[in-house]
Structures are given as C-alpha cells and as structure tokens.
N, C-alpha and C. Protein backbone atom coordinates (compact mmCIF):
# COMPACT_ATOMS: atom_id res chain seq x y z
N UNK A 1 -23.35 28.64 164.57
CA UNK A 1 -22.15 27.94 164.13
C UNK A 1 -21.38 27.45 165.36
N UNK A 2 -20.63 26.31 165.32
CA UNK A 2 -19.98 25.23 166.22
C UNK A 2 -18.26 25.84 166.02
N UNK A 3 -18.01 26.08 167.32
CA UNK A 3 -16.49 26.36 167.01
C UNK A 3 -15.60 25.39 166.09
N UNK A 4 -16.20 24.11 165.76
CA UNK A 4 -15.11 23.65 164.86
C UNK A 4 -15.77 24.18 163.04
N UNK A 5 -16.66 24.85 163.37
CA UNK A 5 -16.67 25.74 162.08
C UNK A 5 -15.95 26.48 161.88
N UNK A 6 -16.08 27.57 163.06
CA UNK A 6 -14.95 28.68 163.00
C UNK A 6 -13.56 28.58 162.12
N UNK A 7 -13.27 27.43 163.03
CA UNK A 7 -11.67 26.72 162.75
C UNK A 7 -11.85 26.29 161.74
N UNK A 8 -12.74 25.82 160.86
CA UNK A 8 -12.51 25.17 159.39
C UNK A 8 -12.56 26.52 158.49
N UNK A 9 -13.19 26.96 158.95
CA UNK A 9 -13.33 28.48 158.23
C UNK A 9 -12.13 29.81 158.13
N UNK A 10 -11.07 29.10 159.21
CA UNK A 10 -9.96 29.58 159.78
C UNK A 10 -8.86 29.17 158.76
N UNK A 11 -8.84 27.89 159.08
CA UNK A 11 -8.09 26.87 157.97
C UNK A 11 -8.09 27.19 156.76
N UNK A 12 -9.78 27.15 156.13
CA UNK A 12 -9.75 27.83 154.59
C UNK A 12 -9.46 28.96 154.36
N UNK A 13 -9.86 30.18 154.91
CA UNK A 13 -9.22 31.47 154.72
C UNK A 13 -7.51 31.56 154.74
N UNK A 14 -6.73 30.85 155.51
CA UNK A 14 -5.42 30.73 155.70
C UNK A 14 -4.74 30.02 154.40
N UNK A 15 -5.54 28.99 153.64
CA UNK A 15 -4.78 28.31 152.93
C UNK A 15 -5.21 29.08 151.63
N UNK A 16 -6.22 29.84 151.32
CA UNK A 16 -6.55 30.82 150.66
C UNK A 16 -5.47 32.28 150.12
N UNK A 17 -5.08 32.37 151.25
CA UNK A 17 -3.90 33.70 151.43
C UNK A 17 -2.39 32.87 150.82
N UNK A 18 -2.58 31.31 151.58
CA UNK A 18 -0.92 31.12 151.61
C UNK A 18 -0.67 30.87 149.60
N UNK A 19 -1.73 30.26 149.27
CA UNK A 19 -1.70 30.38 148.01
C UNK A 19 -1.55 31.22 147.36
N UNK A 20 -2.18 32.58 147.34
CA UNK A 20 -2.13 33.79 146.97
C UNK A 20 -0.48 34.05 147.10
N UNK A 21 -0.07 34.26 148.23
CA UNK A 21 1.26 34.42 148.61
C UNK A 21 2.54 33.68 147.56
N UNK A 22 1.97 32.40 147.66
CA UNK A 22 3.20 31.65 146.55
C UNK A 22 2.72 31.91 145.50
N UNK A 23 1.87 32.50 144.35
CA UNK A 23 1.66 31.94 143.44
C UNK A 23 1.39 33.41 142.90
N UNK A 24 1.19 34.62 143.56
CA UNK A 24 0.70 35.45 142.51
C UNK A 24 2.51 36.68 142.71
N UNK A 25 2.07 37.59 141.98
CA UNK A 25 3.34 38.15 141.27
C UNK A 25 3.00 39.35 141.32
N UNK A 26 2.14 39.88 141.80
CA UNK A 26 1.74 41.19 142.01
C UNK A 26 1.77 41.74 143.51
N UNK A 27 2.50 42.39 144.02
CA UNK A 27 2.83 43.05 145.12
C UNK A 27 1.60 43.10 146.06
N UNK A 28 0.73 43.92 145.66
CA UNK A 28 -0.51 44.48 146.33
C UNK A 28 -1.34 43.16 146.45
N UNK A 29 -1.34 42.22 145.80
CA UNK A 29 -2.13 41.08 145.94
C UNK A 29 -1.53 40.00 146.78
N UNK A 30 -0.06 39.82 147.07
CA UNK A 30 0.90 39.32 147.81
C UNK A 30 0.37 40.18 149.19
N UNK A 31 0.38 41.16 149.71
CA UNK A 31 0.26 41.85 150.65
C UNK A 31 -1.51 41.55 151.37
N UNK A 32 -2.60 41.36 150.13
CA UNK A 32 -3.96 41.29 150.61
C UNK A 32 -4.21 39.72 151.64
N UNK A 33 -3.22 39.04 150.26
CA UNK A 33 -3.09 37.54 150.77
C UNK A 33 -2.63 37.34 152.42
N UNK A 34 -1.54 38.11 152.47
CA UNK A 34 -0.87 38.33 154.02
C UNK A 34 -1.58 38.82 154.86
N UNK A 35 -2.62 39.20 154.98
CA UNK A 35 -3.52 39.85 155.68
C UNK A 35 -4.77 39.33 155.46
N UNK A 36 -5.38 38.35 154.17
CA UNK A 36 -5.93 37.23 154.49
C UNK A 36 -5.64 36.41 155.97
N UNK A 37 -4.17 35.75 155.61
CA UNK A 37 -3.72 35.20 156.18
C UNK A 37 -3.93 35.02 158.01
N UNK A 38 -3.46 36.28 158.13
CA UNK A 38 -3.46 37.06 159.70
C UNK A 38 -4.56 37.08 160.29
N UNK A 39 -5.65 37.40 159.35
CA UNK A 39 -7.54 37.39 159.19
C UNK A 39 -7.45 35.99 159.94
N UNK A 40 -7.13 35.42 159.31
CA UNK A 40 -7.15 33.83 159.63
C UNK A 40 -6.97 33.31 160.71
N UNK A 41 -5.86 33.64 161.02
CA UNK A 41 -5.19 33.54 162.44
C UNK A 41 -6.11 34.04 163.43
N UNK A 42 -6.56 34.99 163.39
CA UNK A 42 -7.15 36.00 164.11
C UNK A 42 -8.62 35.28 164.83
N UNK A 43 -9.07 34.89 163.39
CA UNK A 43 -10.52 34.15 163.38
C UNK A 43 -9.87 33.16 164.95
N UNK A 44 -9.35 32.36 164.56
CA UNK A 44 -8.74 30.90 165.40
C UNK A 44 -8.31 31.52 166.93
N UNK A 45 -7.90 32.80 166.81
CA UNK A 45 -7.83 33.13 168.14
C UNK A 45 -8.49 33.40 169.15
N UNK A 46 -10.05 34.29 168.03
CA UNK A 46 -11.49 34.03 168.59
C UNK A 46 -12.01 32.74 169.38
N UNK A 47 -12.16 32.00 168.00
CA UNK A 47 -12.53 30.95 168.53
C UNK A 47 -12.37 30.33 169.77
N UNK A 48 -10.60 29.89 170.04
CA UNK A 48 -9.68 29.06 170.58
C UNK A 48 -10.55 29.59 172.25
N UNK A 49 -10.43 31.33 172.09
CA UNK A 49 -11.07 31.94 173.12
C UNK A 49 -12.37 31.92 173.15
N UNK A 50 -13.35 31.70 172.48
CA UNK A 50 -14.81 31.07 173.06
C UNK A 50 -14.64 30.13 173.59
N UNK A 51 -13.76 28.85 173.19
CA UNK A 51 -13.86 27.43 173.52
C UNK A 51 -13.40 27.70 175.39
N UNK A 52 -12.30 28.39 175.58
CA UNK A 52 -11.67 28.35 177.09
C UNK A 52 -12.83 28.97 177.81
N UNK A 53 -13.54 30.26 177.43
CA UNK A 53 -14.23 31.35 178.07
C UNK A 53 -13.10 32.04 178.64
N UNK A 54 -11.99 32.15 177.69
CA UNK A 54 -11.00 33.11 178.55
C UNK A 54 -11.04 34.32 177.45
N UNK A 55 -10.84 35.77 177.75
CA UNK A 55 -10.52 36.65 176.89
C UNK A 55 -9.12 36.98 176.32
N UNK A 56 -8.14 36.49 177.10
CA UNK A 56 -6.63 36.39 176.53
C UNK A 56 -6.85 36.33 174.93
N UNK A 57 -7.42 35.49 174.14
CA UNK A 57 -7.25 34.96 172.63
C UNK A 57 -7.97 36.55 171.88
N UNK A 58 -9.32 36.92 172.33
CA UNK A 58 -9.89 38.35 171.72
C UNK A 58 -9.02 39.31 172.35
N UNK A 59 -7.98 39.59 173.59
CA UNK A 59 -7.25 41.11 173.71
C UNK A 59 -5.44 40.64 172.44
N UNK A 60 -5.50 39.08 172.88
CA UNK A 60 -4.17 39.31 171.71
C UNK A 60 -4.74 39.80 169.99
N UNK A 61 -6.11 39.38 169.72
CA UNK A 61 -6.98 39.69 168.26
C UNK A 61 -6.61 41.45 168.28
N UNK A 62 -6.55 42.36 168.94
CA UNK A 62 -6.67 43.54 169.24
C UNK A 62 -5.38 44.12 168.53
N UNK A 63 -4.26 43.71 169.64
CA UNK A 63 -3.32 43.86 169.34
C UNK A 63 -2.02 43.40 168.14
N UNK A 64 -3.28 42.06 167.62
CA UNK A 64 -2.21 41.79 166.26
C UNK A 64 -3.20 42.81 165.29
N UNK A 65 -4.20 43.15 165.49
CA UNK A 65 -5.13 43.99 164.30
C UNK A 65 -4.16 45.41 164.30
N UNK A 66 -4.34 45.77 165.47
CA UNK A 66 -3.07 47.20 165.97
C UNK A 66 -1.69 46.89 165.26
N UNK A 67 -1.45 45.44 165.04
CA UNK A 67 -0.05 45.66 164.30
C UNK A 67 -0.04 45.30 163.03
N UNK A 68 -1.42 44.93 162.48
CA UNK A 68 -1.59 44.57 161.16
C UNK A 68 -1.75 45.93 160.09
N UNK A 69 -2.25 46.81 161.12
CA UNK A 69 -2.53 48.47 160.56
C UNK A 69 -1.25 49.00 160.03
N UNK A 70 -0.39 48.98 160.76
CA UNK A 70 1.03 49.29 161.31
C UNK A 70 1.87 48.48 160.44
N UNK A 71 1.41 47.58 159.62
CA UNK A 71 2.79 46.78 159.04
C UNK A 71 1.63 47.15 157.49
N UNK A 72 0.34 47.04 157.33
CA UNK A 72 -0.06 47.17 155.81
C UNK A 72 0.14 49.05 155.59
N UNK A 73 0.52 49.82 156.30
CA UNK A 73 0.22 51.25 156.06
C UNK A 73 2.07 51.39 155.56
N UNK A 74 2.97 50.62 156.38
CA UNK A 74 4.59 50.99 155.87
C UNK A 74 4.78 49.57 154.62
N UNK A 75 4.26 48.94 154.43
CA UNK A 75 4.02 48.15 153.21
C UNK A 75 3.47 48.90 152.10
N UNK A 76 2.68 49.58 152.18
CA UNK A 76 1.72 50.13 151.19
C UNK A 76 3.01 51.50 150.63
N UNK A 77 3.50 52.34 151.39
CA UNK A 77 4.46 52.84 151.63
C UNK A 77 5.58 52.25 150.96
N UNK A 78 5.68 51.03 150.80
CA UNK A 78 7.15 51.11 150.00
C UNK A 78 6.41 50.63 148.97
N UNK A 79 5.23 49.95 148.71
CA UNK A 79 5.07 49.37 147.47
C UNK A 79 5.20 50.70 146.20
N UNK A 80 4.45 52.13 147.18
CA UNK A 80 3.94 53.15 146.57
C UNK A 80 5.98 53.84 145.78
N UNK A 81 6.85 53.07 146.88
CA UNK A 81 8.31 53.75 146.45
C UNK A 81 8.58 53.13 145.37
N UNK A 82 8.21 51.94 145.21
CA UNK A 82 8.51 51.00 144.08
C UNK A 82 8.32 50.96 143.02
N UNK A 83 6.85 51.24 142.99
CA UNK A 83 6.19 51.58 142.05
C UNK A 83 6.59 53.11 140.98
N UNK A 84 6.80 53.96 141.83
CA UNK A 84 7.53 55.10 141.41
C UNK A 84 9.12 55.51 140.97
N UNK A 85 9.76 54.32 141.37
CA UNK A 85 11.19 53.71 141.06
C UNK A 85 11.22 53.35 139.80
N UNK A 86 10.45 52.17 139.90
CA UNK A 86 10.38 50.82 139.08
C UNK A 86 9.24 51.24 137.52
N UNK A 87 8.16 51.55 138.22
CA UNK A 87 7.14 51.48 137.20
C UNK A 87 6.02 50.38 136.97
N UNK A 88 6.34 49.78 138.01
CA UNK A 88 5.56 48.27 138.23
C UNK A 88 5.91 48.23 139.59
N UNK A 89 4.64 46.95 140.07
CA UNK A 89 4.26 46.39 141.34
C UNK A 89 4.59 44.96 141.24
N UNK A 90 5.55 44.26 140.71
CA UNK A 90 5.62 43.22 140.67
C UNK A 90 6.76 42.55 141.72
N UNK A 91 6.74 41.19 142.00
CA UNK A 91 7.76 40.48 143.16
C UNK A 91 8.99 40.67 142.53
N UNK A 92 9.40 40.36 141.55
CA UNK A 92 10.79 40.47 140.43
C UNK A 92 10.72 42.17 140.69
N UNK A 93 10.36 42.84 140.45
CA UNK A 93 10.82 44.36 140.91
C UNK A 93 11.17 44.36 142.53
N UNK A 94 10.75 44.04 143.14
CA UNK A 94 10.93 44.45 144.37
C UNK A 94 12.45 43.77 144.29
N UNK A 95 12.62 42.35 143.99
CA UNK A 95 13.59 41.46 144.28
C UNK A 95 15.16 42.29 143.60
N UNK A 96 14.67 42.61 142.95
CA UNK A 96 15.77 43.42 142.12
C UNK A 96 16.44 44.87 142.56
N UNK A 97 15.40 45.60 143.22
CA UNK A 97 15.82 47.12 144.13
C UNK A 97 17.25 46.57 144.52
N UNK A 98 18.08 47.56 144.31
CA UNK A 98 19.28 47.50 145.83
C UNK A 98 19.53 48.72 146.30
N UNK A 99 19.79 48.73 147.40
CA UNK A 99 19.89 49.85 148.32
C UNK A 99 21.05 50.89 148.03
C-alpha cells in the first residue's frame, strides 16, 4: 500500500467516528466513535512519518495512544456513574446530570 492509501484510509475511518459522534445517542458508542476518530489521526501520523523518514509522527502515535488509555478508562468511569445514577447510557442523560 502507497501512503496516499494510508491517508484515504485515515480520512475514512475519521469521517466514520465523526458521524457516529453526531448522530448516535448512546454514550458508549459516542465514546468508540471518539477513539475511532483518534485511530484515525493516529493512522495519518504514521503515515505523514513514513513519507519524511522521520520518527517524530510514530513517538507522538505513542504518546496520544498513552493518553487515549487515560481518557477511555476515566470516561468509561463516569459513563459506569451514570449509568448507576440515571439508569441509562444515553447523551440526554448525561446532558441533564447537575452537579
């Protein structure tokens, strides 16, 4: 495969998630989408870094994966508070919590 595969493959996975994101209503599937998303990004950072032959683009891939762990584990974490609040996983529940 030709790095402008990568990148088309980058593109579709991204517009894949962003859809997911606007359109679905379920928490946990809002969250997969977002991490589609990042997937996405990630891919393109590969790439961007085969195309230079520089490794900068695969050590930043590292460190957004290190913070993708780190943001789906305290996500998962409140969905799990919500859910136990609320009784549902839905965007309208979350939107509605107040502190």
């Amino acid at each position: 495969m030709t790095v402008q595969h990568y990148l088309l493959l980058s593109g579709l996975l991204f517009a894949v998630g962003l859809v997911g994101v606007l359109f679905r209503r379920n928490i946990i599937i809002v969250l997969m989408c977002l991490e589609l998303m990042l997937s996405a990004a990630n891919l393109a950072f590969v790439a961007f870094s085969r195309v230079h032959g520089n490794l900068q683009g695969q050590v930043m891939v590292f460190f957004s994966i290190a913070v993708a762990a780190a943001e789906a584990a305290v996500a998962l974490s409140i969905i799990i508070a919500l859910y136990r609040a609320r009784g549902g996983v839905d965007v309208e529940d979350a939107a509605e919590m107040k502190g």
